[in-house]
C-alpha atoms as a PDB file:
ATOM      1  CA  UNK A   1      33.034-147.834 116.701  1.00  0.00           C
ATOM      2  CA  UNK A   2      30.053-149.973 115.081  1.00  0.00           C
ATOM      3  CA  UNK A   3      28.989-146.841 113.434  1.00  0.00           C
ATOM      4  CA  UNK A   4      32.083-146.034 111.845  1.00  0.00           C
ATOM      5  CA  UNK A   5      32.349-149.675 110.627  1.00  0.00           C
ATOM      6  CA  UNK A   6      28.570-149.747 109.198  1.00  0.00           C
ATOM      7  CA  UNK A   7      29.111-146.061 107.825  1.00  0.00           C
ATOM      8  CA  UNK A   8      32.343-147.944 105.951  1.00  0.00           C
ATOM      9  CA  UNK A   9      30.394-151.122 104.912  1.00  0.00           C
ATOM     10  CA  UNK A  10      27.840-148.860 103.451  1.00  0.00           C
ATOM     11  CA  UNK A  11      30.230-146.302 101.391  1.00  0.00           C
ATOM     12  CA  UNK A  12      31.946-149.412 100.552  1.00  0.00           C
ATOM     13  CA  UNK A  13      28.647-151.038  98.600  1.00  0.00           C
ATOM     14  CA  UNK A  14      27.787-147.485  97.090  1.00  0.00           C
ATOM     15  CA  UNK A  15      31.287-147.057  95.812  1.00  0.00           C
ATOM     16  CA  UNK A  16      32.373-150.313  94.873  1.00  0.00           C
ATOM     17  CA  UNK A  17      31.691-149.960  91.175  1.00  0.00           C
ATOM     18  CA  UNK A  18      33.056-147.101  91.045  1.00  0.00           C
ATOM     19  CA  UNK A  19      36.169-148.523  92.553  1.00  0.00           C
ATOM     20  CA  UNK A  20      36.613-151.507  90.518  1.00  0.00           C
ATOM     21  CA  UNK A  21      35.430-149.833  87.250  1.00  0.00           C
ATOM     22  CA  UNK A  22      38.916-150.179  85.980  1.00  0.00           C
ATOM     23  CA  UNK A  23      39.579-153.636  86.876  1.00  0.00           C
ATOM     24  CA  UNK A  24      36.553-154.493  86.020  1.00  0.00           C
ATOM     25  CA  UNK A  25      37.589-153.000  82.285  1.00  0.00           C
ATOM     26  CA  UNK A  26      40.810-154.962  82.494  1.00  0.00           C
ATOM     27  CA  UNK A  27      38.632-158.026  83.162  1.00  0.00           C
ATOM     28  CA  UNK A  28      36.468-157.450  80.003  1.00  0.00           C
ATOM     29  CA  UNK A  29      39.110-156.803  77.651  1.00  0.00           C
ATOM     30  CA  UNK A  30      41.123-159.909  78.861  1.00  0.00           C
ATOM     31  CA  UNK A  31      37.651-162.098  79.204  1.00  0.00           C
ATOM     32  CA  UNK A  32      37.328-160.805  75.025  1.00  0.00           C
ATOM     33  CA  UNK A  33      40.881-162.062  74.483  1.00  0.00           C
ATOM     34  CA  UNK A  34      40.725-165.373  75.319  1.00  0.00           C
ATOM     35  CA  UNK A  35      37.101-165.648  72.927  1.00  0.00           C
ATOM     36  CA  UNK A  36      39.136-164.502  70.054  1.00  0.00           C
ATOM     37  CA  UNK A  37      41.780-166.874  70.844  1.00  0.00           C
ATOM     38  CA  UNK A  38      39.373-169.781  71.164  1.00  0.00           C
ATOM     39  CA  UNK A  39      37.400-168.692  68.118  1.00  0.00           C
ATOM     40  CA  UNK A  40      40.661-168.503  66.484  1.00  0.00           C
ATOM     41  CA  UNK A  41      41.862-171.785  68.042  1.00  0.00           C
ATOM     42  CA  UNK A  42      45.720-170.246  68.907  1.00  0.00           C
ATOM     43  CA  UNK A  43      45.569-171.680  72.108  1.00  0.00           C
ATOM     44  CA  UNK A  44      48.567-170.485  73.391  1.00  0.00           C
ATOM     45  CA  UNK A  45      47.157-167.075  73.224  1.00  0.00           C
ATOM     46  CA  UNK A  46      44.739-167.961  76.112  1.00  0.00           C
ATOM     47  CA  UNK A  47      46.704-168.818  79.005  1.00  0.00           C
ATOM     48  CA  UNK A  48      48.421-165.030  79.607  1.00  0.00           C
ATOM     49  CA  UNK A  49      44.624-163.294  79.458  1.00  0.00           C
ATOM     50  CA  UNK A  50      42.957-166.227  81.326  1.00  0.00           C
ATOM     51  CA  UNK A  51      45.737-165.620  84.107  1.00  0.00           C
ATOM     52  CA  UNK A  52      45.107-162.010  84.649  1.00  0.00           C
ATOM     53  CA  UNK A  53      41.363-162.633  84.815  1.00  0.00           C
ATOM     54  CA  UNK A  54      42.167-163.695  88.349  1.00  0.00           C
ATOM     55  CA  UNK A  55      44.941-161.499  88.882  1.00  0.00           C
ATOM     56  CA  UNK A  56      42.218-158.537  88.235  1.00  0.00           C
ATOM     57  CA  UNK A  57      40.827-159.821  91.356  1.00  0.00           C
ATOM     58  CA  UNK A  58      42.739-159.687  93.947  1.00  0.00           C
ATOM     59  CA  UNK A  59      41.933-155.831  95.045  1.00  0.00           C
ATOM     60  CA  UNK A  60      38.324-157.222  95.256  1.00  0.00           C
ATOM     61  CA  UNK A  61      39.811-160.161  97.874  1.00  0.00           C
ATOM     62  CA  UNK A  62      41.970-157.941  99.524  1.00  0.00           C
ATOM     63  CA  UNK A  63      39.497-155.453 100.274  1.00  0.00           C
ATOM     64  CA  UNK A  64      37.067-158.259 101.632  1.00  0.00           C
ATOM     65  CA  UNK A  65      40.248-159.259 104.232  1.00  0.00           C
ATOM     66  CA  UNK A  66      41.536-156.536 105.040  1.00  0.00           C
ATOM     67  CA  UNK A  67      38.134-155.392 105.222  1.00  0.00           C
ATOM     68  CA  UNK A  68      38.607-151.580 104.457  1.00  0.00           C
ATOM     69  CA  UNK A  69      38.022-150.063 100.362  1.00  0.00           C
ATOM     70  CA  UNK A  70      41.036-150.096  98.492  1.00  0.00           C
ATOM     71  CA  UNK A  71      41.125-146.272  96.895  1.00  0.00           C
ATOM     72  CA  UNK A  72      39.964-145.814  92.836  1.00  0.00           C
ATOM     73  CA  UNK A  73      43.164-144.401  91.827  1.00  0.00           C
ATOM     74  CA  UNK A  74      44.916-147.364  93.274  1.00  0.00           C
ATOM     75  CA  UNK A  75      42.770-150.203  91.597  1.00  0.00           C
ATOM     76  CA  UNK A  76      43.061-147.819  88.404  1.00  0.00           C
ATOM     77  CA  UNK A  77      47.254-148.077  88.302  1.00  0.00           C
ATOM     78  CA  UNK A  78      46.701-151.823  89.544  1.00  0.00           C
ATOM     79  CA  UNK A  79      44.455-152.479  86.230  1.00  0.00           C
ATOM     80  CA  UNK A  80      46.842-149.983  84.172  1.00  0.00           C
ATOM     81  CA  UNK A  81      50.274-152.689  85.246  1.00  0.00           C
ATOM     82  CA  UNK A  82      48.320-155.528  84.280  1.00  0.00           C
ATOM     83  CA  UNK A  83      47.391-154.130  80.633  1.00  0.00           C
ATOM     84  CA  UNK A  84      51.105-152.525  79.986  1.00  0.00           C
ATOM     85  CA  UNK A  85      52.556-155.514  81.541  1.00  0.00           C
ATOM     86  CA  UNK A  86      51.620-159.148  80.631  1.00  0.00           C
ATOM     87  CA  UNK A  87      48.656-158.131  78.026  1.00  0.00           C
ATOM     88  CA  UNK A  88      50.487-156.200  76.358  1.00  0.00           C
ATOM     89  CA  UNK A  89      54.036-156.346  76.674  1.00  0.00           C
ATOM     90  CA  UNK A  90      53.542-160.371  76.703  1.00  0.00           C
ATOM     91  CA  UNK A  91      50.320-161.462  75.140  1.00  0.00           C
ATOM     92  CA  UNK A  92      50.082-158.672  71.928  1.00  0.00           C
ATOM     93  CA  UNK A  93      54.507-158.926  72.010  1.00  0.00           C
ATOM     94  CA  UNK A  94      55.057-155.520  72.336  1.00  0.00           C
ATOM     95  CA  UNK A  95      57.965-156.242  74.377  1.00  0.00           C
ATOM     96  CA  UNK A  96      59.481-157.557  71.021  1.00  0.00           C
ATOM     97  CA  UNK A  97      58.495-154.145  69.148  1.00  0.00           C
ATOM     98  CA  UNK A  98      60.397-151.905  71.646  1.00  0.00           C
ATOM     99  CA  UNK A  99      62.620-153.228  73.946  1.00  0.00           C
ATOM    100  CA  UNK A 100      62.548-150.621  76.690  1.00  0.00           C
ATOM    101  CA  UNK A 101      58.899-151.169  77.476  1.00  0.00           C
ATOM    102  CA  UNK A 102      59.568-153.928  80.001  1.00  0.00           C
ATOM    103  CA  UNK A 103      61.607-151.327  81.690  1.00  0.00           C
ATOM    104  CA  UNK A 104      59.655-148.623  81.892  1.00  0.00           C
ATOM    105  CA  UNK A 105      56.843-151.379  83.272  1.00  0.00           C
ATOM    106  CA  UNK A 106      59.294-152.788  86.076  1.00  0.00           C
ATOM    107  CA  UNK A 107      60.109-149.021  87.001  1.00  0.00           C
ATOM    108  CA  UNK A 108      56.337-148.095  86.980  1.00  0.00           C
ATOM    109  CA  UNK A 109      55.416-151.358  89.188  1.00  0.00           C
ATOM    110  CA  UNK A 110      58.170-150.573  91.489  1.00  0.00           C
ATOM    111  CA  UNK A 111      56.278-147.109  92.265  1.00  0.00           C
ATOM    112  CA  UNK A 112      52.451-148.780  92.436  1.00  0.00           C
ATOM    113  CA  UNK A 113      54.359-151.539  94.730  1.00  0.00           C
ATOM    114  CA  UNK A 114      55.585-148.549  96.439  1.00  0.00           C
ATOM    115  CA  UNK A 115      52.201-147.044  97.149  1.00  0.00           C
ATOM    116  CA  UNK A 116      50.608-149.744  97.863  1.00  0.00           C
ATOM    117  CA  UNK A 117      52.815-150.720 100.580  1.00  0.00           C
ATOM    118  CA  UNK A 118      52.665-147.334 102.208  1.00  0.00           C
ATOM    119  CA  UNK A 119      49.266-147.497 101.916  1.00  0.00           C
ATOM    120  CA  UNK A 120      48.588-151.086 103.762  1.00  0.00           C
ATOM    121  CA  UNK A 121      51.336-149.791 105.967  1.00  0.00           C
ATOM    122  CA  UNK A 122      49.345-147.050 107.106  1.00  0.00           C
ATOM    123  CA  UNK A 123      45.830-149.014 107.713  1.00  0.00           C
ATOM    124  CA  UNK A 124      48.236-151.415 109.991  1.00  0.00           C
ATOM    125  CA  UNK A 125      49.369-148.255 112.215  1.00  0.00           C
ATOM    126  CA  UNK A 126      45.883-146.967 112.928  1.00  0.00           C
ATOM    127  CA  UNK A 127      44.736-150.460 113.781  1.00  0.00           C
ATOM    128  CA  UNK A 128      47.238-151.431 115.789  1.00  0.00           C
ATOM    129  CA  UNK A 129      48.491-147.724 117.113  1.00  0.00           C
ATOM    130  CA  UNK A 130      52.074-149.343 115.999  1.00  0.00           C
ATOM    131  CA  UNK A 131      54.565-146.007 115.532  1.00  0.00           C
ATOM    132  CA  UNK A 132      58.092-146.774 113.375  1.00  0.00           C
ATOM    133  CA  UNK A 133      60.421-144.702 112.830  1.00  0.00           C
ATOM    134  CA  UNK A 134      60.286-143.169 109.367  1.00  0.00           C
ATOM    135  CA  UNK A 135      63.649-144.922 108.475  1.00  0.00           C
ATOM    136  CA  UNK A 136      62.101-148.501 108.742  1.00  0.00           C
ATOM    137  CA  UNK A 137      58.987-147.748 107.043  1.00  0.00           C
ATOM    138  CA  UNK A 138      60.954-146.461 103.945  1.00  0.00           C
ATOM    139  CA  UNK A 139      63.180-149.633 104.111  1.00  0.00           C
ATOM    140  CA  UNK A 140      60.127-151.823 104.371  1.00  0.00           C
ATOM    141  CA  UNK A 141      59.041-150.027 101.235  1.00  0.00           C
ATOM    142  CA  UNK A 142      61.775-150.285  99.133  1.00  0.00           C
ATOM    143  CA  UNK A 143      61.965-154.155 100.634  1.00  0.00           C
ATOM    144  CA  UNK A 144      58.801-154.784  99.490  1.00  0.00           C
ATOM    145  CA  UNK A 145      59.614-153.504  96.102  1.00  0.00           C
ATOM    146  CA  UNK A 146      62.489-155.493  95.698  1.00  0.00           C
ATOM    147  CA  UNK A 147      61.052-158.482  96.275  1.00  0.00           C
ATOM    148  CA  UNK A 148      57.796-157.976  93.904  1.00  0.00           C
ATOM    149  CA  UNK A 149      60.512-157.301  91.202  1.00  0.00           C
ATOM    150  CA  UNK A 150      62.056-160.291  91.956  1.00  0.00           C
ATOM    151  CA  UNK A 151      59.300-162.695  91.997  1.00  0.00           C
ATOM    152  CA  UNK A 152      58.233-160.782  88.625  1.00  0.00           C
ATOM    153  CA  UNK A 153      61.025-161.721  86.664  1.00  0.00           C
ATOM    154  CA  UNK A 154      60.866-165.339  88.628  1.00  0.00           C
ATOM    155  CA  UNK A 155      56.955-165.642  86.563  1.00  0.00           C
ATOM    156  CA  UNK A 156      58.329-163.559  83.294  1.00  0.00           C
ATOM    157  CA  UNK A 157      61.199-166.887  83.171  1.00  0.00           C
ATOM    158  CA  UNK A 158      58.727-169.233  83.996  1.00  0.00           C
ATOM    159  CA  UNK A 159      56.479-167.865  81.280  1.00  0.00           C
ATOM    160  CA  UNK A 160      59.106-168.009  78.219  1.00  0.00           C
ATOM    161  CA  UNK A 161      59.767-171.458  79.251  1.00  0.00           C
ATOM    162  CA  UNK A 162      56.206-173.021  79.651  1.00  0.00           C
ATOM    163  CA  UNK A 163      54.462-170.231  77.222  1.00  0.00           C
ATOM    164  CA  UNK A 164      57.517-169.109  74.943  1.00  0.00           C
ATOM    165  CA  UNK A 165      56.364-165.512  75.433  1.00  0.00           C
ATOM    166  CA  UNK A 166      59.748-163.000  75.391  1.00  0.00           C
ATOM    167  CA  UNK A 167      60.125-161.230  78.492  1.00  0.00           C
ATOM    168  CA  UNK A 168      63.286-162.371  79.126  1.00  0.00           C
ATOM    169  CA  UNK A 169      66.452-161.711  76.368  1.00  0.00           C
ATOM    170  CA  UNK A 170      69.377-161.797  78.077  1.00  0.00           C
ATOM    171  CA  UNK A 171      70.698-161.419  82.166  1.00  0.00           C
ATOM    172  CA  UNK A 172      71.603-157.717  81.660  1.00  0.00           C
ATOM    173  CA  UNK A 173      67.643-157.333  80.911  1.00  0.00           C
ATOM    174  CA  UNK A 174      67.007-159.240  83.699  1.00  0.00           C
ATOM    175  CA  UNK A 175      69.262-157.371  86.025  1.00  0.00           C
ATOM    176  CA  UNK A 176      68.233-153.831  84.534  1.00  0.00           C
ATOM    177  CA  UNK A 177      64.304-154.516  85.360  1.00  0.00           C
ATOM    178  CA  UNK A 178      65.414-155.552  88.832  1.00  0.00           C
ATOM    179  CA  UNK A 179      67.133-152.687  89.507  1.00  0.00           C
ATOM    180  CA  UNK A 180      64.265-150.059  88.050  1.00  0.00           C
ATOM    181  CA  UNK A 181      61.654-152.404  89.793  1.00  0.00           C
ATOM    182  CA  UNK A 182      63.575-151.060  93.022  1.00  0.00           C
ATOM    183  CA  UNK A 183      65.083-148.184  92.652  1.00  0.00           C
ATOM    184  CA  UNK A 184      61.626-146.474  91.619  1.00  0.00           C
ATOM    185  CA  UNK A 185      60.227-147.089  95.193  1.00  0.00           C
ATOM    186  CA  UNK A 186      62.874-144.462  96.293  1.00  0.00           C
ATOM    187  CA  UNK A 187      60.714-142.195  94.198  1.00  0.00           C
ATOM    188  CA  UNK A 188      57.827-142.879  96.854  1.00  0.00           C
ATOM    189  CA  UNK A 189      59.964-142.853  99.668  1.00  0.00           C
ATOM    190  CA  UNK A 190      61.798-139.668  99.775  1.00  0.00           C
ATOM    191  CA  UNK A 191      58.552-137.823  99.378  1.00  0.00           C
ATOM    192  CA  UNK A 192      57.337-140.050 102.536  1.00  0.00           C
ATOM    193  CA  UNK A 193      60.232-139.633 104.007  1.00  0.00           C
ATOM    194  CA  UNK A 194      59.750-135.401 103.863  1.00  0.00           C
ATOM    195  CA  UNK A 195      56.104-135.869 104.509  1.00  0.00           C
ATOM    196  CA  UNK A 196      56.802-137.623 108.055  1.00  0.00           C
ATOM    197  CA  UNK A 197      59.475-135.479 109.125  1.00  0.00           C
ATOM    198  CA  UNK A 198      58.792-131.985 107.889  1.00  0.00           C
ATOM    199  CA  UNK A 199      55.298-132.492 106.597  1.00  0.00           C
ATOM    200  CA  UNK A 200      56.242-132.091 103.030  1.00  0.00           C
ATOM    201  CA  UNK A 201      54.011-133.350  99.698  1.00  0.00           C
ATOM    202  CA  UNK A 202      50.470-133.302 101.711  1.00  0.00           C
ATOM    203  CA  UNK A 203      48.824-135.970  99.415  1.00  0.00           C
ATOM    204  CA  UNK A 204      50.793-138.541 101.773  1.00  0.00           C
ATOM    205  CA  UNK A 205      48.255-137.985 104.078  1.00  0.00           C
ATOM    206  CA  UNK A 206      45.481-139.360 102.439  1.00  0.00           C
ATOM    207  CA  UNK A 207      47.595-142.718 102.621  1.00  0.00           C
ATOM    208  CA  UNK A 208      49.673-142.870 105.888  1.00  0.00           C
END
């Protein structure tokens, strides 16, 4: 067992910029954000940026507690959620220039929540040898989902308030990004669902 754990620690410090090479791209281009809006004194401009600097890393403090390498492609549509999302839905107002972009973010984060969740799902089961039926992992998925979306458009409120960005127009665009934030987790979970039970859509392996 210590061998497997050293042979992890070391593919872990080889491949760790590799790994965070697109958060750690996020963190420049938001890091370059707030200097412009300093330089440019519009300091309202620097509290969205300046947020996600942290928010960019939390893979890097998850990966130190749950001790295990969180994979490239997931950091990558991690990074991808924050740029389409706050930067530039909320910070550069896109979200004002088309209206269906906050949408089509809510339903993308519901499927990287989606992921994500069967993927620290599956690091639980081989540590703890815990077996669920496939039914209650899919409803812990699309749980999980659910509640991301709602503490997402919790912050996006809080934001036009304190920040006056313009996530929020009205309670049907509330309600709509609520419903794609869950509903797209069923688009992870009937694959999963297949994979466990008739060992469908292969590339479920690599995270349950």
């Amino acid at each position: 067992m210590r061998t497997v754990d050293n042979a992890r620690t070391t593919d872990t410090r080889a491949g760790a910029f590799q790994r965070h090479l697109p958060l750690l791209a996020t963190e420049v281009i938001c890091l370059a954000a707030v200097v412009v809006a300093v330089l440019t004194r519009q300091w309202s401009d620097i509290i969205i940026p300046a947020l996600l600097i942290p928010a960019g890393l939390v893979p890097l403090l998850l990966e130190h507690w749950a001790r295990t390498p969180i994979p490239a492609w997931l950091q990558g549509l991690y990074a991808a959620l924050l740029l389409s999302g706050p930067f530039l839905g909320s910070h550069l107002h896109f979200y004002a220039v088309w209206g269906l972009w906050d949408t089509v973010v809510h339903f993308y984060s519901g499927i990287l929540i989606a992921l994500g969740t069967v993927y620290a799902l599956g690091i639980a089961y081989r540590r703890t040898d815990l077996t669920t039926p496939p039914w209650f992992e899919a409803v812990v998925v699309i749980a999980v989902s659910g509640l991301v979306a709602l503490l997402w458009e919790m912050s996006e409120f809080t934001a036009d308030i304190v920040v006056g960005t313009n996530a929020q127009r009205n309670n049907t665009d509330t309600m709509v990004d609520l419903v794609a934030g869950t509903s797209a987790a069923l688009l992870v979970v009937i694959p999963l669902l297949l994979h466990r039970r008739r060992g469908w859509f292969a590339a479920f392996g690599s995270l349950v």
